[in-house]
C-alpha atoms as a PDB file:
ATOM      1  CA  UNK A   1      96.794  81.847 107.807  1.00  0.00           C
ATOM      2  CA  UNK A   2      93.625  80.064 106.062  1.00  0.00           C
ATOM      3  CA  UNK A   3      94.137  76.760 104.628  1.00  0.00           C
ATOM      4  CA  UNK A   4      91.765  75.384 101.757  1.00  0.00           C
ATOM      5  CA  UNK A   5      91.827  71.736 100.741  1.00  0.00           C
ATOM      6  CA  UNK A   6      91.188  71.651  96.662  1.00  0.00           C
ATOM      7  CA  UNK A   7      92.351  68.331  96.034  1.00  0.00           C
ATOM      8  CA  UNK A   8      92.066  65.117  99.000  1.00  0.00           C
ATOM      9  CA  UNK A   9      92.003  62.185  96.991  1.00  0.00           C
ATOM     10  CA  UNK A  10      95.513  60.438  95.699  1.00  0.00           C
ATOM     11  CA  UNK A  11      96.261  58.805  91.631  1.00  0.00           C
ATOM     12  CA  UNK A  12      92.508  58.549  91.307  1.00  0.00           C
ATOM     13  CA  UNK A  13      90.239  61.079  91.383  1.00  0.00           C
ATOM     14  CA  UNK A  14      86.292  60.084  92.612  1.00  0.00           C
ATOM     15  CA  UNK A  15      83.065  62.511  92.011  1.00  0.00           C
ATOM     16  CA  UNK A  16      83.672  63.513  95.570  1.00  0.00           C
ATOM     17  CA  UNK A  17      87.407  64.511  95.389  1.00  0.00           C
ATOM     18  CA  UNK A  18      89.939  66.134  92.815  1.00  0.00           C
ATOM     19  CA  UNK A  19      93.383  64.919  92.937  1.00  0.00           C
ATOM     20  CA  UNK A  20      95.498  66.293  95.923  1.00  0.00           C
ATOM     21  CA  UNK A  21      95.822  70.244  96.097  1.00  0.00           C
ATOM     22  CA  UNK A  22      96.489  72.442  99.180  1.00  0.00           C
ATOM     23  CA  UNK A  23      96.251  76.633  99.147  1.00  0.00           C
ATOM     24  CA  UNK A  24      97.408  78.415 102.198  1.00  0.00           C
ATOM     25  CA  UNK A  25      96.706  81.808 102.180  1.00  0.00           C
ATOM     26  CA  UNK A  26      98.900  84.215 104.302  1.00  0.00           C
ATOM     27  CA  UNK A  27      98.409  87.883 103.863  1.00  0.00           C
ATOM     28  CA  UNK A  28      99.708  88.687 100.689  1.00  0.00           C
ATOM     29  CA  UNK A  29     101.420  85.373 100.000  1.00  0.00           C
ATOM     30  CA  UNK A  30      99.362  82.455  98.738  1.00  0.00           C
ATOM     31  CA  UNK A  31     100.914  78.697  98.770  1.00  0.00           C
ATOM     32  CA  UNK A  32      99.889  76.283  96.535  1.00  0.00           C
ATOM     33  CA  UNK A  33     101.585  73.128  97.569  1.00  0.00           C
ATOM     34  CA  UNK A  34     101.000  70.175  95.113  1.00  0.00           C
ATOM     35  CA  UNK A  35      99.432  70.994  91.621  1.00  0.00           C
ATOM     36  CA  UNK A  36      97.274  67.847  90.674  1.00  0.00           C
ATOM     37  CA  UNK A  37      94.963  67.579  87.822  1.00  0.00           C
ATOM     38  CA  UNK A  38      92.206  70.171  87.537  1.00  0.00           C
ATOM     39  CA  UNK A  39      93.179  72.197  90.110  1.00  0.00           C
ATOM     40  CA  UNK A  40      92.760  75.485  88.546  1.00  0.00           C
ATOM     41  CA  UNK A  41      88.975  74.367  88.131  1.00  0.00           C
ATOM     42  CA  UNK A  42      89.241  74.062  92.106  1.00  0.00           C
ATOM     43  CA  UNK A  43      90.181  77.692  92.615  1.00  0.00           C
ATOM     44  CA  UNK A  44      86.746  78.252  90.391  1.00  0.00           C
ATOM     45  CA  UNK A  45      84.775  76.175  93.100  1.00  0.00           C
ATOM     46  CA  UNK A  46      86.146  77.590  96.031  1.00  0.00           C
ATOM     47  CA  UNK A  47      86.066  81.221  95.026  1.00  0.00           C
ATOM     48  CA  UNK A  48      89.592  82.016  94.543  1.00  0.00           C
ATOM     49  CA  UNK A  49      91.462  83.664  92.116  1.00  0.00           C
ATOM     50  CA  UNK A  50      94.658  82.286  90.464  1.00  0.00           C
ATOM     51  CA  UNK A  51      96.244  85.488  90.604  1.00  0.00           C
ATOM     52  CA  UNK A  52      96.726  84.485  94.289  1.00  0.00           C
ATOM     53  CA  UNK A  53      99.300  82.333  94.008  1.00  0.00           C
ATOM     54  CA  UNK A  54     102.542  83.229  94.302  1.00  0.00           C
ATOM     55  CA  UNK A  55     104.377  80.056  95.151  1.00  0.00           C
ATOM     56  CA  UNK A  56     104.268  76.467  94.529  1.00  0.00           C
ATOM     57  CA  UNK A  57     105.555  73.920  96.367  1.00  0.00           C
ATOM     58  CA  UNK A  58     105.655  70.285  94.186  1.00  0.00           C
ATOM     59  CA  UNK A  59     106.369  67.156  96.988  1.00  0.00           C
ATOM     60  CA  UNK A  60     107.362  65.386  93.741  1.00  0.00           C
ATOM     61  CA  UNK A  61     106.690  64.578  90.215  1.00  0.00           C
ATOM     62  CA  UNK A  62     104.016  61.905  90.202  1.00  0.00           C
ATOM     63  CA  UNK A  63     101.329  62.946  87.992  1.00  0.00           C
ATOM     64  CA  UNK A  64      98.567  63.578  90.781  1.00  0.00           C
ATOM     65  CA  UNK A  65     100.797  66.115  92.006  1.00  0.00           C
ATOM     66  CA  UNK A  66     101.502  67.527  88.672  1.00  0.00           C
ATOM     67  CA  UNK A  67      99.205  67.238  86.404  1.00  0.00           C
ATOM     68  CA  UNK A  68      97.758  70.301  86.632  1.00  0.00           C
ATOM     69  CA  UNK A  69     100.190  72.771  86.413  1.00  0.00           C
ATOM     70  CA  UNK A  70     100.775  73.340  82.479  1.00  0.00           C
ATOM     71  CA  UNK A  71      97.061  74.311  82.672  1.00  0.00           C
ATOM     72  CA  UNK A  72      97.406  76.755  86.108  1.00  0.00           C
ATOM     73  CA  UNK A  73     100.528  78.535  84.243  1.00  0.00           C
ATOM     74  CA  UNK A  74      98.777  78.611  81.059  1.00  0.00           C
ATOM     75  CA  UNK A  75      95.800  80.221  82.679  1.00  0.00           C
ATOM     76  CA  UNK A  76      98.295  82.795  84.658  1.00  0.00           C
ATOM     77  CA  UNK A  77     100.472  83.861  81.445  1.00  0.00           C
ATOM     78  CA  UNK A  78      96.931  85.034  80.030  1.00  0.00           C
ATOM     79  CA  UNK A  79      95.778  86.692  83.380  1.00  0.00           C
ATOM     80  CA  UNK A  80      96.660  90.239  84.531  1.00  0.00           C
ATOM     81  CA  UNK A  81      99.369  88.450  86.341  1.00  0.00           C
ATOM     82  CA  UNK A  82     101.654  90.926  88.078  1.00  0.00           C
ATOM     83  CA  UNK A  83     103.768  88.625  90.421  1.00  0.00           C
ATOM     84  CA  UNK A  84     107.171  86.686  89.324  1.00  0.00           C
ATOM     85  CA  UNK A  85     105.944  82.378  90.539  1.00  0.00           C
ATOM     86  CA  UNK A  86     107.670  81.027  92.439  1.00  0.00           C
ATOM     87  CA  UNK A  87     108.322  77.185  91.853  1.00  0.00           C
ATOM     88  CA  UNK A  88     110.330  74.492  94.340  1.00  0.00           C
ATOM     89  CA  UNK A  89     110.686  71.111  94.012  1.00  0.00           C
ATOM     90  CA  UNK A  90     112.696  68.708  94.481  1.00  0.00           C
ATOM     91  CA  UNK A  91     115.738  67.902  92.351  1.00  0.00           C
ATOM     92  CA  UNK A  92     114.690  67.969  88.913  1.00  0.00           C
ATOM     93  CA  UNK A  93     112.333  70.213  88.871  1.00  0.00           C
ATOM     94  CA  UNK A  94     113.686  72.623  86.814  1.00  0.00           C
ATOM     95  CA  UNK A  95     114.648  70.373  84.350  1.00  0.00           C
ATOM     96  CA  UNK A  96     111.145  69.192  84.462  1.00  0.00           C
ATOM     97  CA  UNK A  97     109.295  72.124  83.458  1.00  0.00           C
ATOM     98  CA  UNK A  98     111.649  73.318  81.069  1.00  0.00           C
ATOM     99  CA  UNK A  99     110.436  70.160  79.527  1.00  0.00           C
ATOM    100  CA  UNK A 100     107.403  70.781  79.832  1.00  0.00           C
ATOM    101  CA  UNK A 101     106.960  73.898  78.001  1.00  0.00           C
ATOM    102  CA  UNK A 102     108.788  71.728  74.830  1.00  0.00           C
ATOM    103  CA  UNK A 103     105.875  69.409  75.171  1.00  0.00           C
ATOM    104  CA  UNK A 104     103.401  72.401  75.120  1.00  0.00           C
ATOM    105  CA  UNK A 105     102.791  75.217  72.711  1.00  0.00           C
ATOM    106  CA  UNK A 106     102.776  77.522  75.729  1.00  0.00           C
ATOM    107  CA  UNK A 107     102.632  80.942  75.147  1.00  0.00           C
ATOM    108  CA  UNK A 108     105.678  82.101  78.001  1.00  0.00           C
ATOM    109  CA  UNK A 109     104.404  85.804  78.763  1.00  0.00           C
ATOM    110  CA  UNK A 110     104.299  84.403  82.270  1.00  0.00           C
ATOM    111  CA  UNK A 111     107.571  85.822  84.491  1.00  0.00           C
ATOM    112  CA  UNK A 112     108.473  82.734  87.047  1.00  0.00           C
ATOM    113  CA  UNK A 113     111.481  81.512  88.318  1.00  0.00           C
ATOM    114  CA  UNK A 114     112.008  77.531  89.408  1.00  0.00           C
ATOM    115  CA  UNK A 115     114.283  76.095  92.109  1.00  0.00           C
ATOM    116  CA  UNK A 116     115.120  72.718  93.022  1.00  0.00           C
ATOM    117  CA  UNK A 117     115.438  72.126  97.199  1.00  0.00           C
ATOM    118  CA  UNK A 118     117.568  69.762  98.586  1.00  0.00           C
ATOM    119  CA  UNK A 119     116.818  70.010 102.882  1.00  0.00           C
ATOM    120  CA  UNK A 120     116.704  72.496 105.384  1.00  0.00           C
ATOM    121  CA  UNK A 121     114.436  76.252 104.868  1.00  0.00           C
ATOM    122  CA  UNK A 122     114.367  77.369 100.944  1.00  0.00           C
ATOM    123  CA  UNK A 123     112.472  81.075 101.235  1.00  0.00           C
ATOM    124  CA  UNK A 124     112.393  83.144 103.982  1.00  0.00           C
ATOM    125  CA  UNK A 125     110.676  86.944 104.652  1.00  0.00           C
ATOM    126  CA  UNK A 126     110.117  89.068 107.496  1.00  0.00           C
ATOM    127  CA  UNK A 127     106.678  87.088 108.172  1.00  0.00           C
ATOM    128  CA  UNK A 128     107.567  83.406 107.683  1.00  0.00           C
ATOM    129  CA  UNK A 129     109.608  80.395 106.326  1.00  0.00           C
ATOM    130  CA  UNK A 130     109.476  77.304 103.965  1.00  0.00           C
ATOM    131  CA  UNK A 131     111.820  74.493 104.830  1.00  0.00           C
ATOM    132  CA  UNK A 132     111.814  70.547 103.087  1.00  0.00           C
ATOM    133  CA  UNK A 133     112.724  67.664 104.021  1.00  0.00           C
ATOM    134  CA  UNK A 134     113.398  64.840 101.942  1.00  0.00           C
ATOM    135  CA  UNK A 135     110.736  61.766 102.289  1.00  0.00           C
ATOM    136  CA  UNK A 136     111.309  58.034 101.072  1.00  0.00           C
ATOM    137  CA  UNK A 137     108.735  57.110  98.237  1.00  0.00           C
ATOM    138  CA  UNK A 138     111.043  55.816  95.555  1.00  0.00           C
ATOM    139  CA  UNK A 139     111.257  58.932  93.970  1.00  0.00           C
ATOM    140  CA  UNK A 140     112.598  62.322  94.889  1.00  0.00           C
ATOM    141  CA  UNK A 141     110.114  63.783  97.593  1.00  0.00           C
ATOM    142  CA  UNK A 142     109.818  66.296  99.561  1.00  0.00           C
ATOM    143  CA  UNK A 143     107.743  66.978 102.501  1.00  0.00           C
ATOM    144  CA  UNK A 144     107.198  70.474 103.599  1.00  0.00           C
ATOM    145  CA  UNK A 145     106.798  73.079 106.977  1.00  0.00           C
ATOM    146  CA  UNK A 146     105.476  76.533 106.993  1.00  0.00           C
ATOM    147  CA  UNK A 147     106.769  78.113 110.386  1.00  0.00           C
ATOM    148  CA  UNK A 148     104.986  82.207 110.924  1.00  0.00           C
ATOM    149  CA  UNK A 149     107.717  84.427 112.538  1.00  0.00           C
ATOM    150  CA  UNK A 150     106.889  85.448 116.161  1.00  0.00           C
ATOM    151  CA  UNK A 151     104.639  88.659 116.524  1.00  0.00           C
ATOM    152  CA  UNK A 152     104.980  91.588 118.818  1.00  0.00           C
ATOM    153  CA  UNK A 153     101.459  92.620 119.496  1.00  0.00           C
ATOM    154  CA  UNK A 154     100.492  95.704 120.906  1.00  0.00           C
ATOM    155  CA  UNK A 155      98.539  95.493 124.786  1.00  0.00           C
ATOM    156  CA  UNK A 156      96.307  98.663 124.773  1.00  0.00           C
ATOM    157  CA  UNK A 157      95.419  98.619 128.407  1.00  0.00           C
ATOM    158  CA  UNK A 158      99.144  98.911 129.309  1.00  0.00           C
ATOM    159  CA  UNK A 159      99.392 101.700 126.433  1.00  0.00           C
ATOM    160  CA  UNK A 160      96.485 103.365 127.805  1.00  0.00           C
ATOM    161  CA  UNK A 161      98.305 103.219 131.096  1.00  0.00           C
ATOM    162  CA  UNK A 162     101.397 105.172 129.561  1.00  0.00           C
ATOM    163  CA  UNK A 163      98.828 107.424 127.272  1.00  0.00           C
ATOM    164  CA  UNK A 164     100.946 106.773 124.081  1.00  0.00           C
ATOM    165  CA  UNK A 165      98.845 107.970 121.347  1.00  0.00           C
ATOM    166  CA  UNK A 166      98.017 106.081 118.813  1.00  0.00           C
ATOM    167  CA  UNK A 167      99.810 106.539 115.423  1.00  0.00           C
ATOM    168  CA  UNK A 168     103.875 106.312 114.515  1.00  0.00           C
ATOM    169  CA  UNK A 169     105.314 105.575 118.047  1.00  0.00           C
ATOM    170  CA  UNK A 170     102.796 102.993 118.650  1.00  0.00           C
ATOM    171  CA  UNK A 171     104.338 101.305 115.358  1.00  0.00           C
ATOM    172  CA  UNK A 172     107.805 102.077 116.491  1.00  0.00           C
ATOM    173  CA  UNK A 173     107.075  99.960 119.655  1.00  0.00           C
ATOM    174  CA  UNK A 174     105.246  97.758 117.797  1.00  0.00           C
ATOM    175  CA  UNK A 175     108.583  97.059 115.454  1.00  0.00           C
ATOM    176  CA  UNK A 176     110.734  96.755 118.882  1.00  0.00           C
ATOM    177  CA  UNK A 177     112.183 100.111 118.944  1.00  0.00           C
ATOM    178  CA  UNK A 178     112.206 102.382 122.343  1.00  0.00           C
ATOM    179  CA  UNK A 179     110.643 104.935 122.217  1.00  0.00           C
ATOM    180  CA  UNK A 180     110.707 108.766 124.297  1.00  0.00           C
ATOM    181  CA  UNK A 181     107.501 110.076 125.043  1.00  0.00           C
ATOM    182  CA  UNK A 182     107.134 113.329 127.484  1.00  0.00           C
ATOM    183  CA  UNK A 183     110.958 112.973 128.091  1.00  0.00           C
ATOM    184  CA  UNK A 184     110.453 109.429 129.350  1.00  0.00           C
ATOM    185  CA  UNK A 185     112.182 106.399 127.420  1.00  0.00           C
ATOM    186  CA  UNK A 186     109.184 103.408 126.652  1.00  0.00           C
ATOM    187  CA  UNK A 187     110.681  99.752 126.310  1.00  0.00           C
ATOM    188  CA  UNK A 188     108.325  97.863 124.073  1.00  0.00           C
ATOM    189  CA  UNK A 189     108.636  94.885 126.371  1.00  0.00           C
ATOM    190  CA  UNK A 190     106.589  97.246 128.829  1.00  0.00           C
ATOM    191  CA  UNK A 191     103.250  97.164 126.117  1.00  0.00           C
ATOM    192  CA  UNK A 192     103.717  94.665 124.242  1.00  0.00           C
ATOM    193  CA  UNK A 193     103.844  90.855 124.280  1.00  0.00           C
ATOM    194  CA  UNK A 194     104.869  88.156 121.949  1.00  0.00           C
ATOM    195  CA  UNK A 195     102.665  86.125 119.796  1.00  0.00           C
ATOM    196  CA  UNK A 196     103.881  82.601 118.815  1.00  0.00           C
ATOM    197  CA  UNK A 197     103.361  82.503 115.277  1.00  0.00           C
ATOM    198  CA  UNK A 198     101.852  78.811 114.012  1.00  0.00           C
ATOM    199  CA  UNK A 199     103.293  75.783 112.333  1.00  0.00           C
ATOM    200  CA  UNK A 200     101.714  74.073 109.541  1.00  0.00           C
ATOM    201  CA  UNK A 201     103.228  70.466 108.060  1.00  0.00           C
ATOM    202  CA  UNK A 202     102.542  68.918 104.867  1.00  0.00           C
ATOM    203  CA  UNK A 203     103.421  65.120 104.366  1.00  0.00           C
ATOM    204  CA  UNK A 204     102.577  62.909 101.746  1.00  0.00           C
ATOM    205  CA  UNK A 205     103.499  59.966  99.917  1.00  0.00           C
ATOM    206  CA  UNK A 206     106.092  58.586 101.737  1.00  0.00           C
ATOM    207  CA  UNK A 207     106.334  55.681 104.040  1.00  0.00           C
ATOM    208  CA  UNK A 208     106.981  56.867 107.872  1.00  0.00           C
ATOM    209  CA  UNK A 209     110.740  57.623 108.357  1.00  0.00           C
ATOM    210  CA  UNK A 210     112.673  59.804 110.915  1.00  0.00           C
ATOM    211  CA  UNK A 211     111.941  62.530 108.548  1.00  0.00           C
ATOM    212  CA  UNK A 212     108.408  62.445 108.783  1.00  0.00           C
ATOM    213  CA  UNK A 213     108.928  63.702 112.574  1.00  0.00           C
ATOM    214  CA  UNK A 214     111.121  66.610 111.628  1.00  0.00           C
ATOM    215  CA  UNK A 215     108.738  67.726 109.288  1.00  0.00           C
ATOM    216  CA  UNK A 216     105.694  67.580 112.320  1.00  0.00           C
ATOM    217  CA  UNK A 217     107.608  68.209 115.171  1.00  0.00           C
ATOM    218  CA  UNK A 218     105.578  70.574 117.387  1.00  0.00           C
ATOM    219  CA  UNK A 219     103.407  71.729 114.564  1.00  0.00           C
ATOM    220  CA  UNK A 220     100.047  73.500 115.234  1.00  0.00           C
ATOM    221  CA  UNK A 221      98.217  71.443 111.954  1.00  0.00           C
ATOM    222  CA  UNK A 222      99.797  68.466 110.141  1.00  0.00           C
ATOM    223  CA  UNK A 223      98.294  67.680 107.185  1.00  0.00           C
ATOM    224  CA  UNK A 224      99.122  64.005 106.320  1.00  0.00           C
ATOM    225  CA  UNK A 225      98.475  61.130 103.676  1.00  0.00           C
ATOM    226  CA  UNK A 226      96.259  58.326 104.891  1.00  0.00           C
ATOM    227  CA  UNK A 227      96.049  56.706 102.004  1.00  0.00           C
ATOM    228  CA  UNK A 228      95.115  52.991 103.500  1.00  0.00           C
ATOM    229  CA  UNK A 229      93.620  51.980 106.706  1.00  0.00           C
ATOM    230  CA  UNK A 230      95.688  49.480 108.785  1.00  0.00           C
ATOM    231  CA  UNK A 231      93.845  46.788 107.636  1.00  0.00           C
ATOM    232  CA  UNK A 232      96.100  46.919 104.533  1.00  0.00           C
ATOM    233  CA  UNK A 233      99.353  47.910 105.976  1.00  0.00           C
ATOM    234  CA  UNK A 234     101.175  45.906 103.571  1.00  0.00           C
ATOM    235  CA  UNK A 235     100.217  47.030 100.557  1.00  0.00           C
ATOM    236  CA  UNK A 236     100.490  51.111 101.912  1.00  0.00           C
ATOM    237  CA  UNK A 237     104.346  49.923 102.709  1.00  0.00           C
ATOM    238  CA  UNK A 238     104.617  48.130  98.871  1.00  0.00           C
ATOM    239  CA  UNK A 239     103.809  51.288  97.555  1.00  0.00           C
ATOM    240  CA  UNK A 240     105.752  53.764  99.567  1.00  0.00           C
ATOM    241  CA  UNK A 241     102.432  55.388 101.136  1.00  0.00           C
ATOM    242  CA  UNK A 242     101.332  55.676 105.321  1.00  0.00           C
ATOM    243  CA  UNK A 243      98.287  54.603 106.710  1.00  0.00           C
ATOM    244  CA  UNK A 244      95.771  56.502 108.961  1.00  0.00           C
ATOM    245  CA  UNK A 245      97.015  54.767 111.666  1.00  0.00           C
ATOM    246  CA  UNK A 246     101.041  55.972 110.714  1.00  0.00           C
ATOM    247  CA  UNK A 247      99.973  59.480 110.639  1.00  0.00           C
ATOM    248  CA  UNK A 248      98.462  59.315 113.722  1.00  0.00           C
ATOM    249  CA  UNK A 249     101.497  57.707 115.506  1.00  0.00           C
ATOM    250  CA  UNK A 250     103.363  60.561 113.706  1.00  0.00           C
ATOM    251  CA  UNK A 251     101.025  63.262 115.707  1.00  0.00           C
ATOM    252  CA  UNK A 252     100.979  61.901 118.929  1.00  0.00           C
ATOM    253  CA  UNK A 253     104.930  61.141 119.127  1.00  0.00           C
ATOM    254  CA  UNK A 254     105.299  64.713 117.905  1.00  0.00           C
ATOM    255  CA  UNK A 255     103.132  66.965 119.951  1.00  0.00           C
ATOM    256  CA  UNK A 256     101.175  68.073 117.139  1.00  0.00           C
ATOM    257  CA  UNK A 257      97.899  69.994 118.119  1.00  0.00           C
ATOM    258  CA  UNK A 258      95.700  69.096 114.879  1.00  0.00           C
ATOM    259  CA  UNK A 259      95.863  66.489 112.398  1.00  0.00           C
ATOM    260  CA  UNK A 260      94.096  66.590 109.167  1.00  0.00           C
ATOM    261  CA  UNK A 261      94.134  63.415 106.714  1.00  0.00           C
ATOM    262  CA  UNK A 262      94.248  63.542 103.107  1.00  0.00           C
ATOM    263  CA  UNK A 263      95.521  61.623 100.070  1.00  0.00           C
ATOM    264  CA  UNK A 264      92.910  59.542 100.149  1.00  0.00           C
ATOM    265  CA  UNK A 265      92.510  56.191  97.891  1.00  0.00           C
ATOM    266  CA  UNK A 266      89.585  56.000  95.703  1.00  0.00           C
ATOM    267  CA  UNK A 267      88.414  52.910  97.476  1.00  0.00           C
ATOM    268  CA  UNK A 268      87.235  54.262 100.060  1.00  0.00           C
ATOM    269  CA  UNK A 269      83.622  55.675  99.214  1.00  0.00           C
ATOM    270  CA  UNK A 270      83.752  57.634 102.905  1.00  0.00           C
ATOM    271  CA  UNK A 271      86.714  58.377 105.247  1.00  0.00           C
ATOM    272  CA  UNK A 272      85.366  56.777 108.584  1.00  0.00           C
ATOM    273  CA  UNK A 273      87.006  53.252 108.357  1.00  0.00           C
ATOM    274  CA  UNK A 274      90.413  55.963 107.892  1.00  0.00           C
ATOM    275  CA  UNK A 275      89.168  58.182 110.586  1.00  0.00           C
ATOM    276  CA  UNK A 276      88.210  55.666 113.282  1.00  0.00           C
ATOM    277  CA  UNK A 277      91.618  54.021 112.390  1.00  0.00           C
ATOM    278  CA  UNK A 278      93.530  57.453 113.182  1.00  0.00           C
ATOM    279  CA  UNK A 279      91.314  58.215 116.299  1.00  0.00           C
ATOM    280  CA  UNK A 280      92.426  54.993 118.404  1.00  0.00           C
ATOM    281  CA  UNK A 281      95.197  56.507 118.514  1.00  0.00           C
ATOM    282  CA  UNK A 282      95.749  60.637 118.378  1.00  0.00           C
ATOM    283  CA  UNK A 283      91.757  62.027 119.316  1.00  0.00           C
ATOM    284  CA  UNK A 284      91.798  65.740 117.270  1.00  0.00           C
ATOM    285  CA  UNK A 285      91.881  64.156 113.867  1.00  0.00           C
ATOM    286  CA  UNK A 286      89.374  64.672 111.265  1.00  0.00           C
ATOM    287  CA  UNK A 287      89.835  63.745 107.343  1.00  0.00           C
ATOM    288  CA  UNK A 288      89.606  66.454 104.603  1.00  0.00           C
ATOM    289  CA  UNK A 289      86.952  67.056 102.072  1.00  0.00           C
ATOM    290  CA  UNK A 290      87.639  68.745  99.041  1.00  0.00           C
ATOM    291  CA  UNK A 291      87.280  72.746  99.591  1.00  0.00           C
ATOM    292  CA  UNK A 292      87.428  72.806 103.285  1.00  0.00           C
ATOM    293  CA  UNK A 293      88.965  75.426 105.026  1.00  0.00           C
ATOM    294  CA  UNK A 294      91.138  75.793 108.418  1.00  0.00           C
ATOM    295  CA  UNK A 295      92.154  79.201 110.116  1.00  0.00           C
ATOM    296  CA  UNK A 296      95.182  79.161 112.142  1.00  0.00           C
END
């Protein structure tokens, strides 16, 4: 799983940062969670094509998270394009783009479908899940967690041990099965083991409520709004936003292993006074620059 920030700042964009846009790549699949202006531009910069995505995920329908998805399906409905988009949101999202394309003369060769998400996992293969939770920011919002399935991974020194070839029954075992080699029956438990696969959570505008923590709980990488320092703590709360400091007490009650700020306000010329802020409190923080990237 590679994650690539395109957008870190919040309503405003600076020089520095585009509005708030996060692509997670994951073998075939790519997640684009949040949409906001010029993000398609981002892909440009970072070297990626459009014709990666496959879903988005909105949090909600304030324009920084929006703005720039007429463009991105514009772009995609003219593209040799061969996937059906996905789109969730929360409720009202489909209502929302169908009014979009009345505001737009949009030429609709693009094949998509749009569902709204209420709580709990929306999409689900054999190699991960999405679920949402619903997040208090005056609007509908959604906050978001990408959980990998487990993997069974194959231990060549045991399978050396058993001298299974490699080739079909290695995949068999490899897919759980037992399999009979030389008239002997091989449990898959006996070469392989079990990868734990990671957790990534995505939180933004909201203020810190119990949701927030079901979102991060036990998550190898949240990625969370800090869009104030502590020092103004009242006006993040006025406008429905965390601090630094609120995203790290989200980490550190919730055993997460990484924590990555974003949603920055355009006050802030640098991220240290936000960093140092976060750091008092939860110590494997760093804040996100626009076209960074994180393996998991």
């Amino acid at each position: 799983m590679q994650i690539t920030f395109l957008g870190t700042s919040s309503m405003v964009p600076t020089k520095d940062r585009n509005q708030i846009a996060v692509f997670v790549s994951h073998d075939s699949d790519g997640v684009l969670i949040d949409c906001g202006e010029g993000t398609q531009r981002q892909f440009k910069i970072a070297g990626i094509s459009l014709t990666k995505v496959t879903k988005v995920l909105i949090s909600h329908w304030h324009g920084d998270h929006v703005l720039g998805l007429p463009g991105l399906m514009q772009t995609l409905s003219s593209s040799d394009y061969n996937s059906k988009l996905e789109i969730y949101g929360p409720v009202g999202t489909k209502k929302r783009i169908e009014k979009m394309f009345e505001a737009f003369v949009f030429d609709k060769k693009l094949s998509f479908v749009v569902k709204d998400v209420k709580s709990g996992v929306f999409f689900e293969n054999n190699k991960f899940q999405l679920g949402a939770y619903p997040l208090e920011h005056g609007v509908e919002t959604l906050g978001f967690r990408f959980v990998e399935k487990d993997k069974r991974k194959i231990d060549l020194k045991k399978v050396n041990k058993f001298n299974i070839p490699h080739g079909p029954l290695l995949g068999k075992l490899q897919e759980g099965e037992i399999i009979t080699l030389n008239g002997k029956k091989i449990d898959p438990d006996d070469v392989t083991y079990i990868e734990s696969g990671k957790k990534l959570a995505y939180i933004t505008d909201t203020v810190l409520c119990d949701s927030c923590y079901k979102i991060a709980d036990d998550v190898d990488l949240l990625i969370s709004e800090a869009t104030y320092s502590s020092k103004l703590a009242g006006k993040s709360e006025a406008y429905g936003h965390m601090t630094a400091k609120q995203a790290a007490q989200l980490a550190n009650k919730s055993n997460v292993k990484q924590l990555v700020l974003i949603h920055f306000s355009a006050r802030y010329k640098n991220t240290q006074e936000l960093e140092e802020d976060a750091r008092n409190i939860f110590d494997n923080v760093i804040c996100a620059k626009d076209f960074m990237k994180i393996n998991l």
